[in-house]
Protein backbone atom coordinates (compact mmCIF):
# COMPACT_ATOMS: atom_id res chain seq x y z
CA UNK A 1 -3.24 -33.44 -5.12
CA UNK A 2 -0.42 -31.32 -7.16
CA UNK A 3 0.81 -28.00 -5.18
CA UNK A 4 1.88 -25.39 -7.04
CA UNK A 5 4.94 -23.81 -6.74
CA UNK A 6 4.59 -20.02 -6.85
CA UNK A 7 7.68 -17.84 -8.05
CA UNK A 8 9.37 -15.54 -5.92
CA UNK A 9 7.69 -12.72 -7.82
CA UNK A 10 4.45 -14.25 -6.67
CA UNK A 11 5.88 -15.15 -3.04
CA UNK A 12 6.54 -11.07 -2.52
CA UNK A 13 3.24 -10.09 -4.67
CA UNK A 14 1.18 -12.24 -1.70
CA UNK A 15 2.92 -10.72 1.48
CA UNK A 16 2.51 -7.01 -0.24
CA UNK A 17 -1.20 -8.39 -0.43
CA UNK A 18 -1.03 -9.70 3.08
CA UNK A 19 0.36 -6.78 4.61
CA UNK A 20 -1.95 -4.46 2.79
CA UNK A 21 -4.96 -6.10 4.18
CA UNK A 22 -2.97 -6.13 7.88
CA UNK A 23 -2.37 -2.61 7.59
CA UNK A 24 -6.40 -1.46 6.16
CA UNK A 25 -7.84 -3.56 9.31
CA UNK A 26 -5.22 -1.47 11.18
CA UNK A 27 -6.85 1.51 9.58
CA UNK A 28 -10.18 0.63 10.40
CA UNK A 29 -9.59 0.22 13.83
CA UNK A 30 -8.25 3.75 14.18
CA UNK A 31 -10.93 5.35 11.97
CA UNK A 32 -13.46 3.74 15.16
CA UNK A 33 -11.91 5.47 17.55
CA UNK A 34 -10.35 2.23 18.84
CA UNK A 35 -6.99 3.10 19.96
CA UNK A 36 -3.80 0.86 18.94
CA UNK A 37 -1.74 -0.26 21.37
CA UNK A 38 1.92 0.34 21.39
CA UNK A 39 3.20 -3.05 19.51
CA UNK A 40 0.26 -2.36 17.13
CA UNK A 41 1.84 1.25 16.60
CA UNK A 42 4.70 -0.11 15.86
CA UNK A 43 3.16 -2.86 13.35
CA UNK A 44 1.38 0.39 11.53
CA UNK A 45 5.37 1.43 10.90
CA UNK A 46 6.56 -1.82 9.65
CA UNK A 47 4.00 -2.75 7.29
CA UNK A 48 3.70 1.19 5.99
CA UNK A 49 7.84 0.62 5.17
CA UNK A 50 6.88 -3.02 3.91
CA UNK A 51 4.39 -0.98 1.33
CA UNK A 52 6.56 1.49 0.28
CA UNK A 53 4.53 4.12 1.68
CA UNK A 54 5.55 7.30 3.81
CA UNK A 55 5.35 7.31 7.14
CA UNK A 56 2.75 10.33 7.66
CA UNK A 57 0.30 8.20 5.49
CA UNK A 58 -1.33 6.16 8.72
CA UNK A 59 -3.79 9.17 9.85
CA UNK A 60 -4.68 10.71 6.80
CA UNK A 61 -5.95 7.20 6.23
CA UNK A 62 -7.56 7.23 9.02
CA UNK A 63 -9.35 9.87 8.10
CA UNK A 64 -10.03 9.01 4.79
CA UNK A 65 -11.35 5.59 6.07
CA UNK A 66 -14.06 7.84 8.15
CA UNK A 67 -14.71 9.60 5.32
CA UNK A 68 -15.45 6.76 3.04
CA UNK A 69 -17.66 5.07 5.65
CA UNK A 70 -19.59 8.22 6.34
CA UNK A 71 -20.09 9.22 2.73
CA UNK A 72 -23.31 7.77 0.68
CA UNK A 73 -22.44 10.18 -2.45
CA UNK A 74 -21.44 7.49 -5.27
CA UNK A 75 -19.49 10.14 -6.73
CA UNK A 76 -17.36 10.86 -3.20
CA UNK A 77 -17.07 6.89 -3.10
CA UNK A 78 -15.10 6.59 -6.55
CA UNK A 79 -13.05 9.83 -5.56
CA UNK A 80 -12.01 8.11 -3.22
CA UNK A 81 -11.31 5.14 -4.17
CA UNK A 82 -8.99 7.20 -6.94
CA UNK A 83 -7.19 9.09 -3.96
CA UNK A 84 -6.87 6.13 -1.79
CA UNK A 85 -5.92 2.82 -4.07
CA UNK A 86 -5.04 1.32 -1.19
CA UNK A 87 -7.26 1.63 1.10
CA UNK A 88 -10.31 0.70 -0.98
CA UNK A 89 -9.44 -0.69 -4.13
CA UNK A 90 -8.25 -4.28 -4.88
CA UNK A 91 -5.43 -5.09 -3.21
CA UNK A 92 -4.24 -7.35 -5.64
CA UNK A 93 -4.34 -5.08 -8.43
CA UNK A 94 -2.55 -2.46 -6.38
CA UNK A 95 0.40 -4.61 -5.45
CA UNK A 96 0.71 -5.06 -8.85
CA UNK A 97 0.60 -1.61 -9.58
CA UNK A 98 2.98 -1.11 -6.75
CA UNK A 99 5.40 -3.61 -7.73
CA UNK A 100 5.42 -2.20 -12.11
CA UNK A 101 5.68 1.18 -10.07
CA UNK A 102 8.58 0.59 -8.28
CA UNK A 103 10.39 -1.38 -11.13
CA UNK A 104 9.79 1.41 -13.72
CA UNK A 105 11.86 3.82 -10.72
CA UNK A 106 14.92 1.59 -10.82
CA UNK A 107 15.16 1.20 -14.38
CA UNK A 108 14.97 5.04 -14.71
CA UNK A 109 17.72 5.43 -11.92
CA UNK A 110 19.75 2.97 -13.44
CA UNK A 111 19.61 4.88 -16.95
CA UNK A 112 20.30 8.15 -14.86
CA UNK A 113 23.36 6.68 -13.23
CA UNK A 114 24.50 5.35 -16.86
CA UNK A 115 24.01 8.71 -18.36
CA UNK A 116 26.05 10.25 -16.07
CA UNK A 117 28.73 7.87 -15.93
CA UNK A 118 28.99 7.87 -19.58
CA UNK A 119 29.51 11.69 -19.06
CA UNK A 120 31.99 11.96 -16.74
């Protein structure tokens, strides 16, 4: 049986996937009322730095997550779903969102930093 060997590309598009999924049963568990413990806390910080998103982002998640299990409106479901990529959309496709994201911000900092260099 042949194993494929993933790029590094891939590698880093998996764990963002990983972590993602860590961080929405993370979510869930808050938006129960279940209350994390303090290593758990502190896992809710790593993986929100690992995703590239802020810090304040864990309980408006929360909340959202309530809101999203709470809500029967179709409509409120796909608003949501807008709002909230990555809480309830496919994480795959938002890691790759992420990733395109975050690679169109460097090359536009790097043509920044050129510009002005070229300037000076």
């Amino acid at each position: 049986m042949a194993t494929e060997l993933l790029s590094f590309a891939e590698l880093v598009l998996e764990r963002v996937v990983g972590s993602l999924g860590q961080y929405r049963q993370l979510v869930e568990r808050g938006a129960t009322g279940d209350p994390l413990e303090e290593h758990e806390a502190d896992e809710v910080g790593r993986l929100l730095r690992e995703l590239g998103l802020p810090a304040w982002c864990y309980p408006r998640d929360v909340r959202a997550w309530g809101v999203m299990k709470d809500t029967t409106s179709d409509h409120r479901r796909r608003e949501l779903l807008w709002i909230y990529p990555h809480l309830f959309g496919e994480p795959r496709l938002w890691a790759e969102l992420r990733r395109a994201e975050r690679a169109s911000r460097r090359r536009i900092m790097a043509q920044l930093r050129e510009a002005v260099s070229v300037g000076k």
